[in-house]
Protein backbone atom coordinates (compact mmCIF):
# COMPACT_ATOMS: atom_id res chain seq x y z
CA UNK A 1 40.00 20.31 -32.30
CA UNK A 2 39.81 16.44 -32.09
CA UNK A 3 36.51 14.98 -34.56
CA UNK A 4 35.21 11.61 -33.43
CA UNK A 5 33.97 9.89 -36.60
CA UNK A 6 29.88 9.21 -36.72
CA UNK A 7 30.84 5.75 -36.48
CA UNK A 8 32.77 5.92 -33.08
CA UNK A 9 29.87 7.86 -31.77
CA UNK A 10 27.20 5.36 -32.37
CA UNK A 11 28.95 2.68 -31.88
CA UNK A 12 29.91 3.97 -28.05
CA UNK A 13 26.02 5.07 -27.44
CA UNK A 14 24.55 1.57 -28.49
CA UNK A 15 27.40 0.30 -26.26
CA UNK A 16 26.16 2.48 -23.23
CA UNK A 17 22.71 2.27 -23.72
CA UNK A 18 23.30 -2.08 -23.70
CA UNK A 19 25.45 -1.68 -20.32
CA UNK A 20 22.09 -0.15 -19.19
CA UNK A 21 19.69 -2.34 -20.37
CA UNK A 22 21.74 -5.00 -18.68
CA UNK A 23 22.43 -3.59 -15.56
CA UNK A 24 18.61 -2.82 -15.31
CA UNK A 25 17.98 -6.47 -16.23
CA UNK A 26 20.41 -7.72 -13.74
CA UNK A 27 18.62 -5.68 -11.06
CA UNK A 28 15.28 -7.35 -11.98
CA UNK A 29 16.71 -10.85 -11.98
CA UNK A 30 17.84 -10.28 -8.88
CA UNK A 31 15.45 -8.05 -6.79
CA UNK A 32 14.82 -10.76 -4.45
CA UNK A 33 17.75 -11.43 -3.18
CA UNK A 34 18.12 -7.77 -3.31
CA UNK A 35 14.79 -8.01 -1.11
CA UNK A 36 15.99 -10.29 1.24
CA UNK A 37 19.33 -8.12 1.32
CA UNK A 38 17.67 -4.42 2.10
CA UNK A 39 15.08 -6.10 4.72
CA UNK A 40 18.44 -7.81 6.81
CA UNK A 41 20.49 -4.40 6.79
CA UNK A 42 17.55 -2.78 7.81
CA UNK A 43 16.53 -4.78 10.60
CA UNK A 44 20.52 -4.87 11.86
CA UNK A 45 20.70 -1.42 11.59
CA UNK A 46 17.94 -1.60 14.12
CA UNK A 47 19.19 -3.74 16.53
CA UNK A 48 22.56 -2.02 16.27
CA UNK A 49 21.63 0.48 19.15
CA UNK A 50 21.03 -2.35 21.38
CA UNK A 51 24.11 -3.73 20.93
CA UNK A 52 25.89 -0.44 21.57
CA UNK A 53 24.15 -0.15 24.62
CA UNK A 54 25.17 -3.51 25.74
CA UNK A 55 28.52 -2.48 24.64
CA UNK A 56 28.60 0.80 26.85
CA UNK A 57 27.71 -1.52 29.54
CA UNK A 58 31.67 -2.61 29.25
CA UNK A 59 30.55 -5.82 27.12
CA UNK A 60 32.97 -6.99 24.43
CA UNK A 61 31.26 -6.62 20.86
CA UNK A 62 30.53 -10.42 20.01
CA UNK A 63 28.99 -10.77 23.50
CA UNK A 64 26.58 -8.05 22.98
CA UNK A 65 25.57 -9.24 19.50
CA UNK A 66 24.82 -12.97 20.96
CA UNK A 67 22.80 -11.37 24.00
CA UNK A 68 20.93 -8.98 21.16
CA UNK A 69 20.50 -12.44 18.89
CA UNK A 70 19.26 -14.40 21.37
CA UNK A 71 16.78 -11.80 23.03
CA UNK A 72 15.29 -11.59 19.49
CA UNK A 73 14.58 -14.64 19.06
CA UNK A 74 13.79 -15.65 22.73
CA UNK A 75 11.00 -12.83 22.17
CA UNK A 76 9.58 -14.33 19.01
CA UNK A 77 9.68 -17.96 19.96
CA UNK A 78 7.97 -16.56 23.37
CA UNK A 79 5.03 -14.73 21.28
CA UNK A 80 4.94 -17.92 19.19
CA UNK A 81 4.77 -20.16 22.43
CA UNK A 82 2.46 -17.91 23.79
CA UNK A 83 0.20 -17.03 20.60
CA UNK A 84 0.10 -20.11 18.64
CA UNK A 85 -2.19 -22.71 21.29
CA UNK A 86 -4.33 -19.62 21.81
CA UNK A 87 -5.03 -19.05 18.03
CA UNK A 88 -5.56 -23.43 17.51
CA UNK A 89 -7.74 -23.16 20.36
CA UNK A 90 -9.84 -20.11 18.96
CA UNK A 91 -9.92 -21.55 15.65
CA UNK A 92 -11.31 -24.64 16.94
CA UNK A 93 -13.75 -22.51 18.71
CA UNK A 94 -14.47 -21.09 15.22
CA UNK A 95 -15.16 -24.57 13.47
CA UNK A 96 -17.31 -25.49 17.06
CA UNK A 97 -19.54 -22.42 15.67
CA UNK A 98 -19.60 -23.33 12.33
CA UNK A 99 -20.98 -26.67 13.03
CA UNK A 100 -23.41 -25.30 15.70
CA UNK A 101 -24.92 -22.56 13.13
CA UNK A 102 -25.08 -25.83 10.69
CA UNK A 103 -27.32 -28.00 12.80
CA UNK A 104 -29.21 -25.47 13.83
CA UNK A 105 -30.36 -24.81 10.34
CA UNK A 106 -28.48 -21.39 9.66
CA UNK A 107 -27.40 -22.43 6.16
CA UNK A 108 -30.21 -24.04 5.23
CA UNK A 109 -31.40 -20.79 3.42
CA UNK A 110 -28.63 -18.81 3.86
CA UNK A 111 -29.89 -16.06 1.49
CA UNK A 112 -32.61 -15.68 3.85
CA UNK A 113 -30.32 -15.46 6.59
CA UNK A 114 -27.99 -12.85 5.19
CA UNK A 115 -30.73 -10.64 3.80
CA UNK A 116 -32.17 -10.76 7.85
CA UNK A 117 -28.94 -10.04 9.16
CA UNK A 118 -28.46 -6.69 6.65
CA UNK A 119 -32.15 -5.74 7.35
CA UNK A 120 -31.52 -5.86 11.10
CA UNK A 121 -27.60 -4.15 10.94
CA UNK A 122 -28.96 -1.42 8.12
CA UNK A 123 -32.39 -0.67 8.36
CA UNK A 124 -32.25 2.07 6.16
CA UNK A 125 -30.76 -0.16 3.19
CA UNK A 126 -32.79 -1.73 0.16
CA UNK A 127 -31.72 -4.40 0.63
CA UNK A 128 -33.90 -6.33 -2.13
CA UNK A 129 -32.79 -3.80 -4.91
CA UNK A 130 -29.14 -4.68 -3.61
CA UNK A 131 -29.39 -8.43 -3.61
CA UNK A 132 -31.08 -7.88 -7.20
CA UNK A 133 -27.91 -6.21 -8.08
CA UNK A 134 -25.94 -8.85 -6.86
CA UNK A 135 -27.74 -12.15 -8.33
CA UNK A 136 -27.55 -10.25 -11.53
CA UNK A 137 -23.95 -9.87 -10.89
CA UNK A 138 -23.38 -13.60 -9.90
CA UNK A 139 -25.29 -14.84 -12.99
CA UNK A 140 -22.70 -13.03 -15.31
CA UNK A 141 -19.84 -14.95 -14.21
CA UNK A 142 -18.58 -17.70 -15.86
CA UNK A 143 -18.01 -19.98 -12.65
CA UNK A 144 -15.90 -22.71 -14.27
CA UNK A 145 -13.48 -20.26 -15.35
CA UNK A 146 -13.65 -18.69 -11.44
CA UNK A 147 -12.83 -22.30 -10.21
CA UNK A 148 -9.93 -23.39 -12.39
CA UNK A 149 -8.46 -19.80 -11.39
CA UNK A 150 -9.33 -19.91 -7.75
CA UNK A 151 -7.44 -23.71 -7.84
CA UNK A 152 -4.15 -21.67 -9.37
CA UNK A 153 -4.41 -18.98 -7.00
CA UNK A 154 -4.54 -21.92 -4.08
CA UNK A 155 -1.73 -23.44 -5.46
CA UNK A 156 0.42 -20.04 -5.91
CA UNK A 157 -0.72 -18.84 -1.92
CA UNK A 158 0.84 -22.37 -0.62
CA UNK A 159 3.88 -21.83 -2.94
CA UNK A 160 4.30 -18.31 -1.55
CA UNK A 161 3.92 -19.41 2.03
CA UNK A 162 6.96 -21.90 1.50
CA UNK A 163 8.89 -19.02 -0.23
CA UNK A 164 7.75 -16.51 2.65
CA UNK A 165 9.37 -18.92 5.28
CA UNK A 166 12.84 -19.81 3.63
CA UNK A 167 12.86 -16.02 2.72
CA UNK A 168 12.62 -15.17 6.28
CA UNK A 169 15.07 -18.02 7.50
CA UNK A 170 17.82 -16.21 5.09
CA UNK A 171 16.67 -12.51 6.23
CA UNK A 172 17.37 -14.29 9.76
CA UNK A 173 21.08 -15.49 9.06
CA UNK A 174 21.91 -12.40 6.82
CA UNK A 175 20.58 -10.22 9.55
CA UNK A 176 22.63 -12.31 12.36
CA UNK A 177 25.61 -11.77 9.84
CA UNK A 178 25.36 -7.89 9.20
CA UNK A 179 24.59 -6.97 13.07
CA UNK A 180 27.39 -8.74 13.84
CA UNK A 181 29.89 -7.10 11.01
CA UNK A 182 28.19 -3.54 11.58
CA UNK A 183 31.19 -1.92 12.21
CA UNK A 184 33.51 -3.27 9.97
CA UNK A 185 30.82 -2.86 7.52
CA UNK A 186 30.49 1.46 8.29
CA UNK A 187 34.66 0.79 8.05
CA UNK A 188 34.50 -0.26 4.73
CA UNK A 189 32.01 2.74 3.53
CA UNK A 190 33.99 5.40 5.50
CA UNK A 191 37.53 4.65 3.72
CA UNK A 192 35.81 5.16 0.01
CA UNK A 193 35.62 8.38 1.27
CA UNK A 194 38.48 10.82 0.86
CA UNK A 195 40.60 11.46 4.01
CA UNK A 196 39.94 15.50 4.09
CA UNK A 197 36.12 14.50 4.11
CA UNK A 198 36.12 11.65 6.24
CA UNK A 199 35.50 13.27 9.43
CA UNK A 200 32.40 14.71 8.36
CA UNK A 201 30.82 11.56 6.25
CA UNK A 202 31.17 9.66 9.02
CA UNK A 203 29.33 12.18 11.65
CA UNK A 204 26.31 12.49 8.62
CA UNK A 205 27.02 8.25 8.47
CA UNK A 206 26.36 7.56 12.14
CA UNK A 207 23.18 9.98 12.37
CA UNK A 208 21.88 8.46 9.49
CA UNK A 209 22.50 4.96 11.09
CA UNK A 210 21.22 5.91 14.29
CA UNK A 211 17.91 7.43 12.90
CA UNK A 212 17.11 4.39 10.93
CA UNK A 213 18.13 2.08 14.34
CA UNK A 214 15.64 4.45 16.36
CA UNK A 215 12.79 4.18 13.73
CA UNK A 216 12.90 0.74 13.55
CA UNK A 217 12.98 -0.02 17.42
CA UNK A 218 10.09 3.11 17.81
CA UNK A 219 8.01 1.43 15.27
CA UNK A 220 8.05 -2.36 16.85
CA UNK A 221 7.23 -0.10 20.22
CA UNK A 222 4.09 0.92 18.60
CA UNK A 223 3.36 -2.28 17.75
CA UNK A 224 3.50 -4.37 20.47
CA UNK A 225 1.54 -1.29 22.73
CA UNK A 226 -1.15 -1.64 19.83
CA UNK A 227 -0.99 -5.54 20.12
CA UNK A 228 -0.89 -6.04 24.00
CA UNK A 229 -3.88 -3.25 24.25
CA UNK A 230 -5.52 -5.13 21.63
CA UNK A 231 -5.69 -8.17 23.41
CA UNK A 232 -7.00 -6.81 26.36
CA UNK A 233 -9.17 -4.72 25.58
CA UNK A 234 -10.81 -6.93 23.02
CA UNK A 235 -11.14 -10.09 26.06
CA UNK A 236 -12.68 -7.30 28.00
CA UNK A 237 -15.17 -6.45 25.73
CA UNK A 238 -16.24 -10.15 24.50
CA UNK A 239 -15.16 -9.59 21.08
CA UNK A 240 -14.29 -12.89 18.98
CA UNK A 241 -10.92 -14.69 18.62
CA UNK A 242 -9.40 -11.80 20.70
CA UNK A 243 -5.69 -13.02 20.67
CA UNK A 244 -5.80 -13.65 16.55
CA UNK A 245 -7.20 -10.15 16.58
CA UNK A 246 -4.71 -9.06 18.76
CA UNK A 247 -1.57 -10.26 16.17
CA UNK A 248 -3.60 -8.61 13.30
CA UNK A 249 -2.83 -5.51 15.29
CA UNK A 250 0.49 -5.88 16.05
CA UNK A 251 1.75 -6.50 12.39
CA UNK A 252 -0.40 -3.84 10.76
CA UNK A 253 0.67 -1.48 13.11
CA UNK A 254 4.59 -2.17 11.68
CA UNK A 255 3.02 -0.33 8.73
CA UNK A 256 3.61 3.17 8.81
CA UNK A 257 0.25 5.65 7.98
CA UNK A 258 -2.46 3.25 6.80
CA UNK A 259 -1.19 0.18 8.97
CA UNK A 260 -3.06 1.04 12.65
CA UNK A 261 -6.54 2.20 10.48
CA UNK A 262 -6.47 -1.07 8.16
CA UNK A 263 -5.60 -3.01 11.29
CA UNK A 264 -8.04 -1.53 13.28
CA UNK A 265 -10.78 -1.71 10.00
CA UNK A 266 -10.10 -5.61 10.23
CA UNK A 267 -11.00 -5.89 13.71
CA UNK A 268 -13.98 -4.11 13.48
CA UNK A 269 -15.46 -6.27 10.61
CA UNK A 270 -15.01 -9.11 12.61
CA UNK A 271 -16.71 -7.64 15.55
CA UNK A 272 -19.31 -7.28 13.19
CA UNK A 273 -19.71 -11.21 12.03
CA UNK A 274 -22.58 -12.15 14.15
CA UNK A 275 -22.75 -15.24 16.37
CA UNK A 276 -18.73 -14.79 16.60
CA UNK A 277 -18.27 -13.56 19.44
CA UNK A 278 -20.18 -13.08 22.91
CA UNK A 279 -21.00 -9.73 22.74
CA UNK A 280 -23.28 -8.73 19.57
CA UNK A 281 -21.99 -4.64 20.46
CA UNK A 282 -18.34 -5.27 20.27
CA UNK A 283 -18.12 -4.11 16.81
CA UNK A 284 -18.92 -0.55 17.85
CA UNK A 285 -17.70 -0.22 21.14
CA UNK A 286 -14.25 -1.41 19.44
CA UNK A 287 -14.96 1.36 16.29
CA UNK A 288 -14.87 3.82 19.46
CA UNK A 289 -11.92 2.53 20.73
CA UNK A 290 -9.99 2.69 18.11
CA UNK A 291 -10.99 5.82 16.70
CA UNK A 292 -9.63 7.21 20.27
CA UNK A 293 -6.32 5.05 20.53
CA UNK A 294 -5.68 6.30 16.41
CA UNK A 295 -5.45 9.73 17.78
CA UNK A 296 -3.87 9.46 21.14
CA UNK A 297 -0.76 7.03 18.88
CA UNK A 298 -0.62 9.61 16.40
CA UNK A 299 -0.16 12.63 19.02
CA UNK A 300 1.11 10.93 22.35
CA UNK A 301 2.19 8.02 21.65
CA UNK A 302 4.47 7.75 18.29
CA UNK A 303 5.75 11.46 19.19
CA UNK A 304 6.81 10.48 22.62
CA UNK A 305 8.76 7.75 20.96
CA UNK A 306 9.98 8.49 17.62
CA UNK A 307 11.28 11.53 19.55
CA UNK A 308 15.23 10.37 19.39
CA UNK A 309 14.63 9.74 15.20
CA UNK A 310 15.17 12.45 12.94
CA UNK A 311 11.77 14.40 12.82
CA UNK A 312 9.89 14.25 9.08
CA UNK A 313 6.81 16.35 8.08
CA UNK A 314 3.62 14.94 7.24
CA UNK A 315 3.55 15.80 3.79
CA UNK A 316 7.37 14.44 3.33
CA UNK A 317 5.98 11.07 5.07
CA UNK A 318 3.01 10.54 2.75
CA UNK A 319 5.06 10.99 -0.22
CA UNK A 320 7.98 8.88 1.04
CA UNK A 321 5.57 6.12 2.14
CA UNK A 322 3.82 6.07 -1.31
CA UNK A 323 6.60 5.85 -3.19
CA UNK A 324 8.67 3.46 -1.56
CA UNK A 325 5.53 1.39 -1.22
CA UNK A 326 4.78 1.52 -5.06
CA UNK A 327 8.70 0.25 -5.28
CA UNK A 328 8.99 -2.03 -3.86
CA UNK A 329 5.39 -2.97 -1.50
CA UNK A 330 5.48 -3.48 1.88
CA UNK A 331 9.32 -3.01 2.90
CA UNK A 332 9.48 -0.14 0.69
CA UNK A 333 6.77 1.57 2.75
CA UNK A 334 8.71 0.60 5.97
CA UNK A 335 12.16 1.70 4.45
CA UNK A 336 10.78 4.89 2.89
CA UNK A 337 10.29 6.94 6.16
CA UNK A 338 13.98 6.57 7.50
CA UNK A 339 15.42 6.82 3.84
CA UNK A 340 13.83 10.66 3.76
CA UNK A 341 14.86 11.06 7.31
CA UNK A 342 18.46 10.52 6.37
CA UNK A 343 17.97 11.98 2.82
CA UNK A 344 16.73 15.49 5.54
CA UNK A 345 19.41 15.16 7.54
CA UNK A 346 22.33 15.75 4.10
CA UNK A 347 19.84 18.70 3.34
CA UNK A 348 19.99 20.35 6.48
CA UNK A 349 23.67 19.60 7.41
CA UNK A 350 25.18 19.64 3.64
CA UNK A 351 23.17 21.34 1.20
CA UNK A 352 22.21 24.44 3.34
CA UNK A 353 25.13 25.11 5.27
CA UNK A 354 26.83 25.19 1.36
CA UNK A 355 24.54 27.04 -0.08
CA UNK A 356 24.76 29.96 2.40
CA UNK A 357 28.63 29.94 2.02
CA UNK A 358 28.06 30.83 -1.58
């Protein structure tokens, strides 16, 4: 029997446990571009059944890709078009409001006028034993310190807006780049794979491929129906700055679970903000609304759907949304759902069918 000397053993474990400490290193250095890498595939992999549909449609492949590229971002320079003179023009509104509430003499005790307002919207509330509790609150803060940090945190927001918009202009070219190389790219995968097994990996490769393309597609559905009833419903009802409202919708329903109810929580707050809009009962006729649309999405709507993506228990898409959202935030929530979709599918079509030929 071969003996390794102590020597040779420790040396080799301090050598492997290094390689990890750098490779884990390397991964933090670079989880941005990592980032920006994950969010492109994912968003290709969801415009890839568009393109094949153009392609069934007996258009070559680079054709289909420009129509697909183009449509994109024909669509989002339209909502921009669209959107953007809407939200100026409501935001001037806003500052019109401001500086109407100002002469009239609304902030000339504005304690006064904020304890009013809570007497009037919660009758039942102390609301002197309250606004004790918060002057005694206020007094304990060391406001110089607040200021210098609320100047840092002004500075870091405008840094991060200029990082949010070059990181989207390279998600935009990467994504461009891997809808265009999709198949080539599956190519690659499939010939790691050994020739007797090939067949299968890539059947399991394009269902996992196509569940992720469905999910994505299902869950920018839900968000422009939430978005487009938004805005009309909300102009209806009189409710303030409907189209801004409107977007808030539209983006937090991207967000799988929570994103519809915080969406929908945002809207209502505003509704609440008196002298916003023109109808003081907005707030709670929009609570009602949304507590209704909430459960006709969740059991009409997002079924109807999400019906062509891999189904995923409840329980399986709380955990997976957790989790991938403690990962790595936002995308990791959105990536989470179809990564235990396809992580379902090798169960059911792998795991089981082996384990009942044992």
């Amino acid at each position: 029997m071969k003996i390794h000397s102590p020597f040779r053993t420790a040396l080799l474990a301090t050598l492997g446990v290094g390689l990890g400490l750098l490779l884990i290193g390397g991964i933090q250095n670079l989880q941005t571009i990592l980032l920006y890498v994950g969010t492109a595939l994912f968003l290709s992999l969801g415009l890839d059944p568009i393109v094949a549909w153009l392609e069934r449609r007996k258009l070559p492949r680079w054709a289909a890709v420009l129509i697909t590229i183009l449509g994109v971002l024909a669509a989002f320079a339209g909502i921009i078009l669209m959107i953007v003179p809407i939200i100026v023009q409501q935001i001037g509104q806003l500052v019109t409001t401001i500086q109407d509430l100002a002469e009239k003499g609304a902030f000339d005790d504005p304690v006064g006028a904020i304890q009013q307002w809570l007497h009037a919207v919660f009758p039942a509330l102390n609301v002197d034993e309250v606004w004790g509790y918060i002057e005694d609150w206020y007094a304990s803060l060391d406001v110089g310190a607040i200021g210098s940090e609320v100047g840092g945190s002004l500075i870091a927001i405008v840094g991060a807006i200029i990082a949010g918009f070059a990181g989207a202009f390279i998600v935009l070219i990467l994504t461009i780049y891997f809808t265009a190389s999709t198949p080539s790219l599956k190519r690659s995968v499939y010939q790691l794979v050994p020739a007797s097994k090939r067949a299968r990996f890539m059947d399991l490769g394009e269902q996992i491929t196509d569940s992720v393309g469905y999910y994505v597609i299902g869950q920018l559905s839900l968000g422009v129906i939430n978005g487009v009833l938004s805005a009309i419903f909300l102009t209806i009802i009189g409710a303030p700055f409907p189209a801004v409202l409107a977007v808030i919708a539209f983006f937090f329903s991207l967000i799988p679970l929570v994103g519809t109810l915080t969406g929908s929580t945002i809207i209502v707050l505003t509704c609440l903000i008196p002298g916003l809009g023109s109808n003081p009962n907005a707030w709670w006729i929009a609570a009602i609304y949304y507590l209704i649309y909430m459960q006709i999405e969740a059991y009409v709507i997002s079924p109807r759907i999400m019906g062509r993506a891999v189904s995923v228990p409840g329980a399986v898409v709380v955990i997976a949304a957790l989790a991938g959202g403690s990962l790595l935030g936002l995308l990791g929530a959105l990536v989470a759902i179809p990564v235990a979709a396809s992580i379902l599918i090798i169960y059911r079509q792998v795991v089981i069918p082996r384990q009942n030929e044992r």
